[in-house]
C-alpha atoms as a PDB file:
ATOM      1  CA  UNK A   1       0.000   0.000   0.000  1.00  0.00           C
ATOM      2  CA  UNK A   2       2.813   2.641   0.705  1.00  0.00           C
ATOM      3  CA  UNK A   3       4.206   2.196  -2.258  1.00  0.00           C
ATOM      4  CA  UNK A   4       0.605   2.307  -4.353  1.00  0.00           C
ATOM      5  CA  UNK A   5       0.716   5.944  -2.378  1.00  0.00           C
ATOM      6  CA  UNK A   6       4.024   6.405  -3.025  1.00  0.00           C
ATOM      7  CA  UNK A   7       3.829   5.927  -6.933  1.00  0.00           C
ATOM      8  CA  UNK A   8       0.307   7.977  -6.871  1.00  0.00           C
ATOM      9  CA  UNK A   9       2.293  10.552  -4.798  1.00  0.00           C
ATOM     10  CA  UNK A  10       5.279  11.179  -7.585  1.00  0.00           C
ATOM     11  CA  UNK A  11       2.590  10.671 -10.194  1.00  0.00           C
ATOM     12  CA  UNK A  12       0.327  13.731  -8.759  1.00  0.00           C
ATOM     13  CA  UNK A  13       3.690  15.795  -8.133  1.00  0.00           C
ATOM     14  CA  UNK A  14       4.802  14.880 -11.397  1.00  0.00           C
ATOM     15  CA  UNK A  15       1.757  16.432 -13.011  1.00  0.00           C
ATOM     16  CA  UNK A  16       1.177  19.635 -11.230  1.00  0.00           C
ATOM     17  CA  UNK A  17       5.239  20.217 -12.349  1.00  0.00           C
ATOM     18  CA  UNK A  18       3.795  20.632 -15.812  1.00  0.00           C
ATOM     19  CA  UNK A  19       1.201  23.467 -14.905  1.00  0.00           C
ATOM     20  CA  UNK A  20       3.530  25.650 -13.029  1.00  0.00           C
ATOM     21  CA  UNK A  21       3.985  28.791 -15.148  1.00  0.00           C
ATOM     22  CA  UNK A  22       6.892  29.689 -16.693  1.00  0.00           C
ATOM     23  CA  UNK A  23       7.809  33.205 -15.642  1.00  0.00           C
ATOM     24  CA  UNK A  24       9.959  33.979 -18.264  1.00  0.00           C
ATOM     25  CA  UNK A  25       8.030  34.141 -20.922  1.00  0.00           C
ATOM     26  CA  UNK A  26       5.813  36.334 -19.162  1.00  0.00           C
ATOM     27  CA  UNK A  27       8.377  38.751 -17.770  1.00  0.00           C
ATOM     28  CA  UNK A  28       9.451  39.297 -21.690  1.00  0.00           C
ATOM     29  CA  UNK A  29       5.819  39.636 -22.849  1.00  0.00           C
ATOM     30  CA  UNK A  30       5.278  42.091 -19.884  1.00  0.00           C
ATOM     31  CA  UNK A  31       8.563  43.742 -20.745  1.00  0.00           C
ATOM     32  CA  UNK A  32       6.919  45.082 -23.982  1.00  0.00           C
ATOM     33  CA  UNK A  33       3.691  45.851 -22.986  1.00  0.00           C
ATOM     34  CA  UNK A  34       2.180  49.603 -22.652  1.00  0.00           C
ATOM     35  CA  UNK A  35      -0.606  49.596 -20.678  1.00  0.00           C
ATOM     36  CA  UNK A  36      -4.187  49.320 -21.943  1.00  0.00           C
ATOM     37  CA  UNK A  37      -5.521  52.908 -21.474  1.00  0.00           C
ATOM     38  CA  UNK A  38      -2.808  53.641 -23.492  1.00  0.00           C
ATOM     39  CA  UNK A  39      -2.430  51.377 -26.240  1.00  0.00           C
ATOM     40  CA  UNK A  40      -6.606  51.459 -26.751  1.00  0.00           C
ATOM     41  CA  UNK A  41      -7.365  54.906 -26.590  1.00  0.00           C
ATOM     42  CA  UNK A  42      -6.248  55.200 -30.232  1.00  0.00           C
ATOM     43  CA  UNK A  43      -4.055  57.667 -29.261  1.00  0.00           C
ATOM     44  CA  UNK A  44      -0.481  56.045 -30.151  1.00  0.00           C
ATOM     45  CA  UNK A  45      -1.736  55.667 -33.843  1.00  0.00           C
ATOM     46  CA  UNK A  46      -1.473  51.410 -33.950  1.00  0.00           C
ATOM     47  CA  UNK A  47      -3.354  48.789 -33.243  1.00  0.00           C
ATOM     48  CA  UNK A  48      -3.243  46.978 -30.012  1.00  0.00           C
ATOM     49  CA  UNK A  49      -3.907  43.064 -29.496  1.00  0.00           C
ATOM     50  CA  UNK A  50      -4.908  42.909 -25.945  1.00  0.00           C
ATOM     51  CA  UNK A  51      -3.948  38.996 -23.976  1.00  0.00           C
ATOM     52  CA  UNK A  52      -6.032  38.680 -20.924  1.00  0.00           C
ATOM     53  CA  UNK A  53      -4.127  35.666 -19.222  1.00  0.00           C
ATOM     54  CA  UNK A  54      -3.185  34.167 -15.852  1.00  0.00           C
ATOM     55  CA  UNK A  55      -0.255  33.088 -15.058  1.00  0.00           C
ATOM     56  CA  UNK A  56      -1.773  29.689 -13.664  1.00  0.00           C
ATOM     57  CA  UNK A  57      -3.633  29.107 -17.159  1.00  0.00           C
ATOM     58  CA  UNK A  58      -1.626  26.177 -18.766  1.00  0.00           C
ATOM     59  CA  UNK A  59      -3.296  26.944 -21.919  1.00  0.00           C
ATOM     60  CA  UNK A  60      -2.100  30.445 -21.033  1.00  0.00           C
ATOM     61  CA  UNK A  61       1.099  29.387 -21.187  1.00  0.00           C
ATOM     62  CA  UNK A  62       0.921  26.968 -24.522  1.00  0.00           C
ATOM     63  CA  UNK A  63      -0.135  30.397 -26.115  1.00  0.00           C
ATOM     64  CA  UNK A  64       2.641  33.000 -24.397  1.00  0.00           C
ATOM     65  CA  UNK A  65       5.581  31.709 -27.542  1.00  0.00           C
ATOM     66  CA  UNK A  66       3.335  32.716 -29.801  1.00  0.00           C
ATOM     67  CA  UNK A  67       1.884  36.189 -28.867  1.00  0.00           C
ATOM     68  CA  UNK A  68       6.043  36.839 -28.037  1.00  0.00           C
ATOM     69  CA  UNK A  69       7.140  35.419 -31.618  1.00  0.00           C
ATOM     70  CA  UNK A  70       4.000  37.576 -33.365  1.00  0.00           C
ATOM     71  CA  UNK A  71       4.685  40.695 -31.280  1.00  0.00           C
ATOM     72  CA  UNK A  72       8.361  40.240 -32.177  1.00  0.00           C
ATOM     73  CA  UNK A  73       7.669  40.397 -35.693  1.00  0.00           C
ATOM     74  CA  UNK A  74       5.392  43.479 -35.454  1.00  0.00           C
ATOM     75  CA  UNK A  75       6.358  44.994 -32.097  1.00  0.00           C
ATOM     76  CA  UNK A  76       7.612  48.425 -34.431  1.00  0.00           C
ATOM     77  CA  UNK A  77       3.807  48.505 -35.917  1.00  0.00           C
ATOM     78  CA  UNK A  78       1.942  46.970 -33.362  1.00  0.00           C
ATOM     79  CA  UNK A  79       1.200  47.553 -29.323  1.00  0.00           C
ATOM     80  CA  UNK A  80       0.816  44.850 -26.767  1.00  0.00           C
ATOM     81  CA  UNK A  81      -0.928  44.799 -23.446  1.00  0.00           C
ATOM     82  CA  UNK A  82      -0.806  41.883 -21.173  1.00  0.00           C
ATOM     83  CA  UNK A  83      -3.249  41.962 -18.089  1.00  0.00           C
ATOM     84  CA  UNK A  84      -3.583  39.742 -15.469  1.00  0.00           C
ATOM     85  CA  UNK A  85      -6.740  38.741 -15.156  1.00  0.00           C
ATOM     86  CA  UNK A  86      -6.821  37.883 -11.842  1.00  0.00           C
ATOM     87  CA  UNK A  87      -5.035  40.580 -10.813  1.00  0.00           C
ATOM     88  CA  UNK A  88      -7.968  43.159  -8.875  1.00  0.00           C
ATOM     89  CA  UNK A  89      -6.584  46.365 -10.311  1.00  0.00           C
ATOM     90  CA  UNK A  90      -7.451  44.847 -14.384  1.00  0.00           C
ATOM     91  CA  UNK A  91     -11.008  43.770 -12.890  1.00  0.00           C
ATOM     92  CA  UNK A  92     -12.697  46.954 -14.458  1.00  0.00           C
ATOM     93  CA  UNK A  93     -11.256  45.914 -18.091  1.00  0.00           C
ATOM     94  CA  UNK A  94     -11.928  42.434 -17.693  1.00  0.00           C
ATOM     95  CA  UNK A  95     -15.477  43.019 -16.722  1.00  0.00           C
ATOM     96  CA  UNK A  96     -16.240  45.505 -19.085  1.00  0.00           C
ATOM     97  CA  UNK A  97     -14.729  42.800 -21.714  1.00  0.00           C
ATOM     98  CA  UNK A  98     -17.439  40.069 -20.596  1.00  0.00           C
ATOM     99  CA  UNK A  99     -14.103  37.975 -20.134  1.00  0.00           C
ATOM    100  CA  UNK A 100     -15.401  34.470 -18.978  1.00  0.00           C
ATOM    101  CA  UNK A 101     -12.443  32.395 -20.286  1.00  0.00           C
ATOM    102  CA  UNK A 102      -8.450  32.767 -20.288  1.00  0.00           C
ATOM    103  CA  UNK A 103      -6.496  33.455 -22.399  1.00  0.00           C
ATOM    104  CA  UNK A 104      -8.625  36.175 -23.810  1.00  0.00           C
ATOM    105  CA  UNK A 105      -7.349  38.415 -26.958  1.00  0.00           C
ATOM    106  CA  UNK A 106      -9.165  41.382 -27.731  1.00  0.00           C
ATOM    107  CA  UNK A 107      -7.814  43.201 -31.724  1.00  0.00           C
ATOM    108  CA  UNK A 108      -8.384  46.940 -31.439  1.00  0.00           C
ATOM    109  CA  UNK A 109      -7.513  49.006 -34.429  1.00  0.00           C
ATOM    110  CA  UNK A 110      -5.435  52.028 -34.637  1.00  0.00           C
ATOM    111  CA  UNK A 111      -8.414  53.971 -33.599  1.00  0.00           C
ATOM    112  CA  UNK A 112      -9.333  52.226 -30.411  1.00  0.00           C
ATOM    113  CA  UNK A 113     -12.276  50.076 -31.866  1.00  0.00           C
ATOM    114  CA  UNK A 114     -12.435  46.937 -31.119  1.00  0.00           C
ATOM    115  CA  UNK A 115     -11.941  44.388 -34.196  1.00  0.00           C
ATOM    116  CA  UNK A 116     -12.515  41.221 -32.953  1.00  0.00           C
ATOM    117  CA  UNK A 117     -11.503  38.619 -30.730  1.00  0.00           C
ATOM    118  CA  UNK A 118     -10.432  35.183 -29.761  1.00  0.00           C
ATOM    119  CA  UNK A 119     -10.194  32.459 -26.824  1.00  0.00           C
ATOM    120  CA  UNK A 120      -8.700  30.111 -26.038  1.00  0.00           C
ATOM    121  CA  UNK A 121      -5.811  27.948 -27.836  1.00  0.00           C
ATOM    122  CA  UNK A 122      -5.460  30.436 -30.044  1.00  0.00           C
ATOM    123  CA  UNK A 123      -2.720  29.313 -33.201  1.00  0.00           C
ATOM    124  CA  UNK A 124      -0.066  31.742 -34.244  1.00  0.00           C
ATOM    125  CA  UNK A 125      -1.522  31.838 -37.897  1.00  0.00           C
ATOM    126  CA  UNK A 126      -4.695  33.702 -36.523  1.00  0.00           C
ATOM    127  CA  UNK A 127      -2.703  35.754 -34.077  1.00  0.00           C
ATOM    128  CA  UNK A 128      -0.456  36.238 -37.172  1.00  0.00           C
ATOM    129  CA  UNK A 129      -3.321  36.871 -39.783  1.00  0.00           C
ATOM    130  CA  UNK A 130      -5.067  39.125 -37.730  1.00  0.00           C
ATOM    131  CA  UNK A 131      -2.148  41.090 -36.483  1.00  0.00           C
ATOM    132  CA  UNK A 132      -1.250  41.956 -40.044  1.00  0.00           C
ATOM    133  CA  UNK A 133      -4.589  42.974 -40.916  1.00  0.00           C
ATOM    134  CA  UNK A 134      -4.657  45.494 -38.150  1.00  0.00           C
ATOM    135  CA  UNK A 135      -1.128  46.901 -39.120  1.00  0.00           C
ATOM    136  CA  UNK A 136      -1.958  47.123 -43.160  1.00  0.00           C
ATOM    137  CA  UNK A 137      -5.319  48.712 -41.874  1.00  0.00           C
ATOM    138  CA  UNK A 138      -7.744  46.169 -43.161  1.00  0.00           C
ATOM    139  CA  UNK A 139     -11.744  46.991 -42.400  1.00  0.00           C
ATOM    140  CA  UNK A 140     -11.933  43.527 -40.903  1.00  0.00           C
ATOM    141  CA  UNK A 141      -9.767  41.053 -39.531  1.00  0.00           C
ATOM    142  CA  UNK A 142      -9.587  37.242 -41.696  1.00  0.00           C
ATOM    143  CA  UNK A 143     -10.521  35.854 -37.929  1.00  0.00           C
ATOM    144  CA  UNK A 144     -12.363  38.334 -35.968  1.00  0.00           C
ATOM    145  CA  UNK A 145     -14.054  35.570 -33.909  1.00  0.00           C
ATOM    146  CA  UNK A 146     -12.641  32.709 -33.009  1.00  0.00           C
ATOM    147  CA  UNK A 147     -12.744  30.339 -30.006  1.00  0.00           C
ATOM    148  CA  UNK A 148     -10.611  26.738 -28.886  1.00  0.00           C
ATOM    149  CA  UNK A 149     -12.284  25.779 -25.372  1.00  0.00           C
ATOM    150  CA  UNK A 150     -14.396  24.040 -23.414  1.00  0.00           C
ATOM    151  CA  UNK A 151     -16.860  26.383 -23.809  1.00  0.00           C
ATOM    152  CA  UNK A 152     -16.016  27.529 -27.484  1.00  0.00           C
ATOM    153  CA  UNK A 153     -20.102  27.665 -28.452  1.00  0.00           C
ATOM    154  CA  UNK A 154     -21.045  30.204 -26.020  1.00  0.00           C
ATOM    155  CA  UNK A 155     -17.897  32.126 -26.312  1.00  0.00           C
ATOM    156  CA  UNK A 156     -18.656  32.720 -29.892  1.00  0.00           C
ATOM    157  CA  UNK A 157     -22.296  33.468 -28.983  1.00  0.00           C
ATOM    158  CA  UNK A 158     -20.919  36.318 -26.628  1.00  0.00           C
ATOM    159  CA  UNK A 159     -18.639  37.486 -29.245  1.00  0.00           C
ATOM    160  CA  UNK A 160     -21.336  38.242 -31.978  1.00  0.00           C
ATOM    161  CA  UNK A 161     -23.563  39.289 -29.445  1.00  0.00           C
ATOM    162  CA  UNK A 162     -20.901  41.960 -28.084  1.00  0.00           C
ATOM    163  CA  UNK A 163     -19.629  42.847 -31.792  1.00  0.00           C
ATOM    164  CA  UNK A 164     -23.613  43.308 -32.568  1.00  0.00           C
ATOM    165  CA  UNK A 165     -23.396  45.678 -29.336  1.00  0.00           C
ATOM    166  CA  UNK A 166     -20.716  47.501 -30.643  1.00  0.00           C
ATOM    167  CA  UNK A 167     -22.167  48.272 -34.379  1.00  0.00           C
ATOM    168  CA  UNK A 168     -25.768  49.686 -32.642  1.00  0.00           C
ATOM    169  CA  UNK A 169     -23.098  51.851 -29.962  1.00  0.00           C
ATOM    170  CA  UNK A 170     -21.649  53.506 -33.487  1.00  0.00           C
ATOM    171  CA  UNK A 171     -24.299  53.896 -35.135  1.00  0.00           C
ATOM    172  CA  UNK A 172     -26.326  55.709 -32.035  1.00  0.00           C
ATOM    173  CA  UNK A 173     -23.238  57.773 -31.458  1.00  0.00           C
ATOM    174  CA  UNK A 174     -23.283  59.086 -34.895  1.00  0.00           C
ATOM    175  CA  UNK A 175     -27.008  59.786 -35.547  1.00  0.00           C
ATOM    176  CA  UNK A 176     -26.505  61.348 -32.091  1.00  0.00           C
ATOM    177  CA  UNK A 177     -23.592  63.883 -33.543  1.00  0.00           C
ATOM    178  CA  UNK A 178     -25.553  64.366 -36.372  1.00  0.00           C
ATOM    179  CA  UNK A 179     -28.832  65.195 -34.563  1.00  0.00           C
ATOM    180  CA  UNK A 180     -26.453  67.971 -32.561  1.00  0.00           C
ATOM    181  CA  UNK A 181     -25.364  69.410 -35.615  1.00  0.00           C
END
């Protein structure tokens, strides 16, 4: 029996070695990040790609490489922002984001609007696809919703219903301007 426990014992500490984050690869990502009020005001002239992560999110971390190899490729055209999302003083963004699933990337273009988004185990080619568009100013992104999770139906539910939300918020704000005029 102790050595049942034993084996079950270096098996379960064997595992949870493999979900402890890697803190390097943050600390670089974080390195060249701005921070979000910033990069999304449309202020700085670029687009933004926004990662809402935690550093406890193993899928988190499968997708850190390849926001830092993207960036890298782009980081002259392109802002990052990297927020914690468990971290209380990002709760406002990440609220006002409907964020219910890590890692969460939100494309804003050089104006500040928000171009689409994607959770999840997101692959470099739509990180890659999408970051491009925003830098060659494409009207749309070739991805602007996608989702890889547990939970990937709903997410992409919330997505259309927020992007939805979004076009009736420009549209009132310009029939608004033009009813001041």
């Amino acid at each position: 029996v102790a050595s049942i426990f034993a084996g079950f014992a270096a098996t379960i500490a064997s595992a949870l070695s493999i979900w402890q984050p890697s803190s390097g690869i943050y600390s670089q990502l974080e390195s060249r990040a701005i921070p979000f009020e910033v990069a999304t005001t449309g202020n700085t002239g670029r687009p933004a790609i926004v990662e809402i992560y935690s550093h406890r999110c193993p899928v988190c971390e499968r997708t850190a490489p390849r926001v830092l190899k993207v960036h890298g490729h782009h980081e002259k055209e392109l802002n990052l922002v990297m927020l914690d999302g468990e971290k209380p003083r990002n709760r406002d963004v990440v609220m006002d984001l409907r964020v219910d699933s890590i890692p969460h990337f939100v494309f804003y273009d050089e104006h500040g609007e928000i171009k689409g988004e994607a959770v999840g185990d997101v692959p470099e080619s739509i990180l890659e696809d999408n970051a491009q568009a925003l830098i060659s100013r494409d009207n749309s992104l070739p991805q602007p919703q996608f989702a890889r999770c547990d939970n990937a139906d709903e997410e992409l539910q919330r997505m259309r219903v927020m992007a939805a939300l979004r076009k009736m918020e420009k549209v009132y704000k310009e029939a608004a301007a033009t009813s001041e005029r």
